[in-house]
Protein backbone atom coordinates (compact mmCIF):
# COMPACT_ATOMS: atom_id res chain seq x y z
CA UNK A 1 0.00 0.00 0.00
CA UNK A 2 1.41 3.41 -0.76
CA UNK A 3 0.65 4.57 2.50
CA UNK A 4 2.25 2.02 4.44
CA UNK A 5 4.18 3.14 7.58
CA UNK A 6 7.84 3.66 6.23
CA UNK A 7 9.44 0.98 7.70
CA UNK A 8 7.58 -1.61 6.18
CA UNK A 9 8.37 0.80 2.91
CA UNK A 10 12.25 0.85 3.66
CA UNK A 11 12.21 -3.34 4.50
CA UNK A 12 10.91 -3.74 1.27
CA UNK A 13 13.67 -1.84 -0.53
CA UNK A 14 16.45 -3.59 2.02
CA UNK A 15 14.85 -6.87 0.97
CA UNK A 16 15.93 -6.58 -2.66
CA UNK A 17 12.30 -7.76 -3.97
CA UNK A 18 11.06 -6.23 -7.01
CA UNK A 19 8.62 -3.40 -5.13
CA UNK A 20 5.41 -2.51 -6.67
CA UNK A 21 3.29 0.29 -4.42
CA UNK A 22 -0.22 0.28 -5.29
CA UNK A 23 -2.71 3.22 -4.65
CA UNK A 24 -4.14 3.42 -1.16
CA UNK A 25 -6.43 0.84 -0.19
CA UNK A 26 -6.81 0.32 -3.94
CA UNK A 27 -7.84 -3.72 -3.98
CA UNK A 28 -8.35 -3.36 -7.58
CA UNK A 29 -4.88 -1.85 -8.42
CA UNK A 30 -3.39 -4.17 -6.52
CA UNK A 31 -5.53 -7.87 -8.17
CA UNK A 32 -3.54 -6.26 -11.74
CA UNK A 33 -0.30 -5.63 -10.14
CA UNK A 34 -0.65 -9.34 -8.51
CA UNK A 35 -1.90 -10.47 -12.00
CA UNK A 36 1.13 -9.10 -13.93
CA UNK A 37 3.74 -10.28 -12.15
CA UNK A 38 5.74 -13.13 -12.83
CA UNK A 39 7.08 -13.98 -9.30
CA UNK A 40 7.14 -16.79 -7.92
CA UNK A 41 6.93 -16.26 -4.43
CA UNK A 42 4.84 -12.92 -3.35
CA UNK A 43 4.06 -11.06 -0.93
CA UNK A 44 1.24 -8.40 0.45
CA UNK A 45 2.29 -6.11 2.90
CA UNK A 46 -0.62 -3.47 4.33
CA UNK A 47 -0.90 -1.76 7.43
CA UNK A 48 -4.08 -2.68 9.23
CA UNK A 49 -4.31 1.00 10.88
CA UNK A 50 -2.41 3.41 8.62
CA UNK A 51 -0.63 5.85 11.17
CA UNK A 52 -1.28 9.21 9.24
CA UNK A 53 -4.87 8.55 8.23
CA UNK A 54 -6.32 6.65 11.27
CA UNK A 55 -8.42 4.26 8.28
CA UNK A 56 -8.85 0.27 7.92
CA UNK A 57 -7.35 -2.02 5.70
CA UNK A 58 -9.96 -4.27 4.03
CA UNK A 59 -8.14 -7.25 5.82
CA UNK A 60 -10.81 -10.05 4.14
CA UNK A 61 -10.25 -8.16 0.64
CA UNK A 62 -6.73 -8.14 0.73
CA UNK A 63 -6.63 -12.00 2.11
CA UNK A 64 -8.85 -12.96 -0.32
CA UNK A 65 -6.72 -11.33 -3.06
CA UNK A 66 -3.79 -13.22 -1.25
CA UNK A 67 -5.61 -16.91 -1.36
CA UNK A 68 -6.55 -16.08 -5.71
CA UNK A 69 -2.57 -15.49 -6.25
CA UNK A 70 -0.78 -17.20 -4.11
CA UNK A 71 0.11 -15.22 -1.96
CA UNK A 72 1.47 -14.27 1.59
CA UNK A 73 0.19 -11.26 3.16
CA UNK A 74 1.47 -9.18 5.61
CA UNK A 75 -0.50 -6.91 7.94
CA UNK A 76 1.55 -4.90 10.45
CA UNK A 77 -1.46 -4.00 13.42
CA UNK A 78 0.71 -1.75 15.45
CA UNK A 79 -1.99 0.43 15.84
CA UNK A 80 -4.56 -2.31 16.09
CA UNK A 81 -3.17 -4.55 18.41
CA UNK A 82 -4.91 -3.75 22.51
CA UNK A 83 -7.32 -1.69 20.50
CA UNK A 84 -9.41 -3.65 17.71
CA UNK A 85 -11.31 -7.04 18.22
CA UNK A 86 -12.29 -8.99 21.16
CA UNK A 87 -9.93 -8.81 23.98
CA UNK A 88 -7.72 -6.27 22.07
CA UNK A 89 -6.53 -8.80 19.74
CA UNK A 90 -6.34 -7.40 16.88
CA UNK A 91 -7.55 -6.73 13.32
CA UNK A 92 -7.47 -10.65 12.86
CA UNK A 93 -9.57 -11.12 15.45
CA UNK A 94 -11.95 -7.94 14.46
CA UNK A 95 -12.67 -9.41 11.33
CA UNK A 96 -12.97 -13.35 13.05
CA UNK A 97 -9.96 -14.33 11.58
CA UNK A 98 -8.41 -16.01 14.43
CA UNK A 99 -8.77 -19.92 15.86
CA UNK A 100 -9.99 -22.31 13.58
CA UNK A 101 -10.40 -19.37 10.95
CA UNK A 102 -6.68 -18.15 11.53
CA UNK A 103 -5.44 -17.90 7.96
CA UNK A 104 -2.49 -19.97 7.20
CA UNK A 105 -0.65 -17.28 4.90
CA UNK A 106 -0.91 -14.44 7.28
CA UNK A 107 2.14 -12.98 8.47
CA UNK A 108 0.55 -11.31 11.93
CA UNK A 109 3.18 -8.29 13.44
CA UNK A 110 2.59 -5.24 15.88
CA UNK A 111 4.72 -3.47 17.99
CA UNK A 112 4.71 -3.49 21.60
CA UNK A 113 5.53 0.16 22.46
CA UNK A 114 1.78 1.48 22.09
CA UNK A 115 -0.82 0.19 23.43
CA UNK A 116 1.16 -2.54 25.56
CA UNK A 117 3.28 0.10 26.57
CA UNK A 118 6.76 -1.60 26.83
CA UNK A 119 8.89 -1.35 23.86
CA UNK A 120 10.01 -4.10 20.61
CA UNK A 121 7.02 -6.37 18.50
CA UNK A 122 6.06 -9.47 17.56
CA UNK A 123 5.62 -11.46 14.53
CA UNK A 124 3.41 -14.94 14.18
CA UNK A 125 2.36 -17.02 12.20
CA UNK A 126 2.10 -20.78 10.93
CA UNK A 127 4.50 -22.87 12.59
CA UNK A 128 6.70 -23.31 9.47
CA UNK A 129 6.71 -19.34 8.61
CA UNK A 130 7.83 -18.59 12.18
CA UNK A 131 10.41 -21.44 12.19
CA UNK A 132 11.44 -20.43 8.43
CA UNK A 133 12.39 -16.36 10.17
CA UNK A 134 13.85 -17.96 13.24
CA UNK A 135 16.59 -19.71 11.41
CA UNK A 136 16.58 -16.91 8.19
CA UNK A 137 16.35 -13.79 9.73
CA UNK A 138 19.60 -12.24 10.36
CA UNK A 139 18.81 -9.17 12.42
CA UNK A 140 16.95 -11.14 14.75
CA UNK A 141 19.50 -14.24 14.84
CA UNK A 142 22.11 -11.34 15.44
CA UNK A 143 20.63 -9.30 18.27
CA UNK A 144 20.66 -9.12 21.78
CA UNK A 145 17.65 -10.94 23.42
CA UNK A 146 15.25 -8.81 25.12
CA UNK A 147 15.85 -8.29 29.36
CA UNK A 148 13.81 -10.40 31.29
CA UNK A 149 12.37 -7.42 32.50
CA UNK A 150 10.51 -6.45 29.38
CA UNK A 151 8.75 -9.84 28.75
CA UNK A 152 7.77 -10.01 32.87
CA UNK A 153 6.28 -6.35 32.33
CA UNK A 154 4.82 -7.27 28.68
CA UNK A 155 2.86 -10.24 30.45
CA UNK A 156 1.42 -7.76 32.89
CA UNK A 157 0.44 -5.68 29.79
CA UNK A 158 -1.26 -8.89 28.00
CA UNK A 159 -2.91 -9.38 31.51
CA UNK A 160 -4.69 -5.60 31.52
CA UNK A 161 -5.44 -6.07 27.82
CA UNK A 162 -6.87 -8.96 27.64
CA UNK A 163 -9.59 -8.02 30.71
CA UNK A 164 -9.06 -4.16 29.39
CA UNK A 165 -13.00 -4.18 27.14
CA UNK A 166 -14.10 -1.24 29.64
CA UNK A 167 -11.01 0.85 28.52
CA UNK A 168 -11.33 -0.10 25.10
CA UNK A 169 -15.08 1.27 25.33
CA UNK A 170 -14.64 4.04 27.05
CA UNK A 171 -12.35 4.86 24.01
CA UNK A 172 -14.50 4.45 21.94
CA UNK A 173 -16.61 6.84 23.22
CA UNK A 174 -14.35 9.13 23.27
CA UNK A 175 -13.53 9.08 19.63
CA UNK A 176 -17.37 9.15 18.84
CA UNK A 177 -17.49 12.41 21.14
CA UNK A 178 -14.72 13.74 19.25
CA UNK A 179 -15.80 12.98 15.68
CA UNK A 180 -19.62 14.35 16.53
CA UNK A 181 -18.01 17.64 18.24
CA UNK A 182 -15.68 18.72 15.48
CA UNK A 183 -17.97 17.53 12.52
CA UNK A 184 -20.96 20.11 13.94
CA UNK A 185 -18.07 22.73 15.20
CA UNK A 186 -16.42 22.46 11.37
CA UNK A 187 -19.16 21.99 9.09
CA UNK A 188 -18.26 24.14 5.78
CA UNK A 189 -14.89 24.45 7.14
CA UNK A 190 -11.73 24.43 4.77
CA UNK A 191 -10.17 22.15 7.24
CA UNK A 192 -11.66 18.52 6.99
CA UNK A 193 -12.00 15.50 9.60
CA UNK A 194 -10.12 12.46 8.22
CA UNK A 195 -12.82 9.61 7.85
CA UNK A 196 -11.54 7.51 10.52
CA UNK A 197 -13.07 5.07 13.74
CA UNK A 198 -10.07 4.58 15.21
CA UNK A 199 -7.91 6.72 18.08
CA UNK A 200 -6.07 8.42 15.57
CA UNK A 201 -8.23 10.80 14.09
CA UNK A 202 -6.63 13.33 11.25
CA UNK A 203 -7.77 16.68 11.43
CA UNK A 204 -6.34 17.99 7.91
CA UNK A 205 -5.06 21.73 7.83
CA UNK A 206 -3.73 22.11 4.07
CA UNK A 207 -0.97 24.86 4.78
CA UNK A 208 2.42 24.06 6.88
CA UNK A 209 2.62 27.20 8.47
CA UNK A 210 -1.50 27.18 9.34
CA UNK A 211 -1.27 23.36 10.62
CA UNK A 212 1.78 24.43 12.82
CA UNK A 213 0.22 27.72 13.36
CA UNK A 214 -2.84 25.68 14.89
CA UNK A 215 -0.17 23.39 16.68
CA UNK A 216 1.56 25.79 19.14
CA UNK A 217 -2.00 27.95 19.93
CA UNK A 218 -3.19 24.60 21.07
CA UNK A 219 0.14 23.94 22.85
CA UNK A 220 0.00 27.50 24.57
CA UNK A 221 -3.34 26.27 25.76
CA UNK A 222 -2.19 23.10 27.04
CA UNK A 223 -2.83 20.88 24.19
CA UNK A 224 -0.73 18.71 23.19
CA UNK A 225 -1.45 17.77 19.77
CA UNK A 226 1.50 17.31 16.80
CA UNK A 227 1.12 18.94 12.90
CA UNK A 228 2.50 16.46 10.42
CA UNK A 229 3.71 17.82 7.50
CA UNK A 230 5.31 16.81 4.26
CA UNK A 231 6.86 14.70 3.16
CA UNK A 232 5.38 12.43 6.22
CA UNK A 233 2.19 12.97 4.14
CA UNK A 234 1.54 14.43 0.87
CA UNK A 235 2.16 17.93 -0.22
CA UNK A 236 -1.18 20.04 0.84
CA UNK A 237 -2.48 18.11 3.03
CA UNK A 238 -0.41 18.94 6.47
CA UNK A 239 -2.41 17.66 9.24
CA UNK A 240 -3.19 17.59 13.01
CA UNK A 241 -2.55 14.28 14.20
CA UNK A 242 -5.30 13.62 17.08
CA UNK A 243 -4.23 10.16 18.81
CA UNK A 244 -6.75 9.24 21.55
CA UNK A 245 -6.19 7.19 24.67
CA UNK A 246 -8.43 5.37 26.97
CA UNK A 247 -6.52 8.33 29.58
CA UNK A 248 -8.84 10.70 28.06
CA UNK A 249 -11.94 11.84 29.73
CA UNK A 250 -15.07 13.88 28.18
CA UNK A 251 -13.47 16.91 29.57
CA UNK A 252 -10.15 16.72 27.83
CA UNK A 253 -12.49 15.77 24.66
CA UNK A 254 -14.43 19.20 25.03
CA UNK A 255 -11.45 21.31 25.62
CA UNK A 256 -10.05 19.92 22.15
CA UNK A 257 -13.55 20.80 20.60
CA UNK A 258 -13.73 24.07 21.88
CA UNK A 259 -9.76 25.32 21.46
CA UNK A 260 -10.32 23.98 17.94
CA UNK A 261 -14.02 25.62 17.30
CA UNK A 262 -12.12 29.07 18.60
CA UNK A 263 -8.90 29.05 16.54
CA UNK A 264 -11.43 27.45 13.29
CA UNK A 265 -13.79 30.96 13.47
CA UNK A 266 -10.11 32.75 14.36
CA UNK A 267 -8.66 31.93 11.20
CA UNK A 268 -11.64 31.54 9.03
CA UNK A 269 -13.48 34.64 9.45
């Protein structure tokens, strides 16, 4: 996907495959690009939560897509994983891809630094795919293990989110309150809500200067919310990035609202 995160872009170009990016979330683009190429072995590699946007893969379209070519497909959830599905596993398991459904050509990966809030990732798989990068992969087969220390606190962080469902609905009420404040605030607007569900919601400026403009007046007001400009995303299209916590509470929700409703009719008069 063209808007995969970029180090899924620069393992690609390490790898020394041939690389073909297709447009975003473009399933169609991607079933010719599949169709054309003469590989033998290929792979599909999508985010499941692209970081800039805050949108969805179509996990079953690109899977299915990945079962009519042969394919492997690889769907890095680091933005997923604690958040989506039942017991915060995943997009997998959002889209009841898991147990006896568990495709057998998925290669599964998230990090651990977000919403287990330790630090490294994980990769699974079938048996013979995980074996196959445990005797293949040489930055892993090179590196120092992780401390004890991590993995004790990382099974204290599977522990909170596998029983976490309350936090992961108060979030999502939160990002409803969010989306239903600033669409009625910014209705005829120039600057435009991304169309996301998840906790990162895009709030999309256009200028640099405005979009960091808009940045430190929210900082001065303690608001802590980064501009992302290009070439993180395309030219035009520089961005508050709004990434939501189940920390956040109604009031810190309004306060976003309202700073953003003031500096909107500020700017826009």
């Amino acid at each position: 996907d063209a808007l995969n995160h970029a180090c899924l872009i620069d393992g690609a170009r390490l790898s020394g495959a041939q690389i073909h990016r297709y447009a975003h979330t473009d399933l169609s683009a991607l079933a010719a690009a599949l169709a054309a190429s003469p590989a033998r072995r290929k792979l599909i590699m999508s985010d499941a939560v692209f970081s800039m946007d805050g949108n969805l893969a179509d996990v079953p379209g690109l899977l299915a897509l990945a079962e009519r070519h042969d394919a492997l497909l690889l769907l890095d959830d680091a933005h997923g994983f604690g958040v989506l599905g039942p017991h915060g596993a995943g997009c997998l398991a959002a889209c009841g891809l898991t147990g006896a459904h568990a495709p057998h050509r998925v290669l599964y990966m998230a990090t651990l630094g977000k919403a287990a809030g330790v630090a490294g990732a994980f990769v699974a798989g079938n048996d013979a795919l995980v074996e196959w990068l445990l005797q293949t992969t040489r930055s892993y087969i090179f590196a120092t293990a992780a401390p004890a220390l991590l993995a004790s606190a990382l099974s204290a962080s599977l522990q909170q989110i596998e029983q976490g469902d309350d936090l992961r609905a108060h979030l999502q009420a939160m990002i409803a309150r969010l989306r239903a404040g600033l669409q009625s605030t910014l209705a005829g607007h120039p600057w435009k809500l991304g169309a996301s569900t998840t906790a990162i919601q895009p709030l999309v400026i256009g200028p640099n200067d405005e979009a960091l403009a808009v940045m430190n007046s929210l900082r001065q007001r303690g608001l802590w919310v980064p501009a992302i400009r290009p070439p993180t995303v395309a030219p035009g299209t520089a961005r508050l990035r709004i990434a939501l916590s189940a920390a956040h509470t109604a009031h810190d929700i309004d306060r976003l609202v309202d700073a953003l409703s003031e500096l909107a009719a500020r700017r826009h008069r």
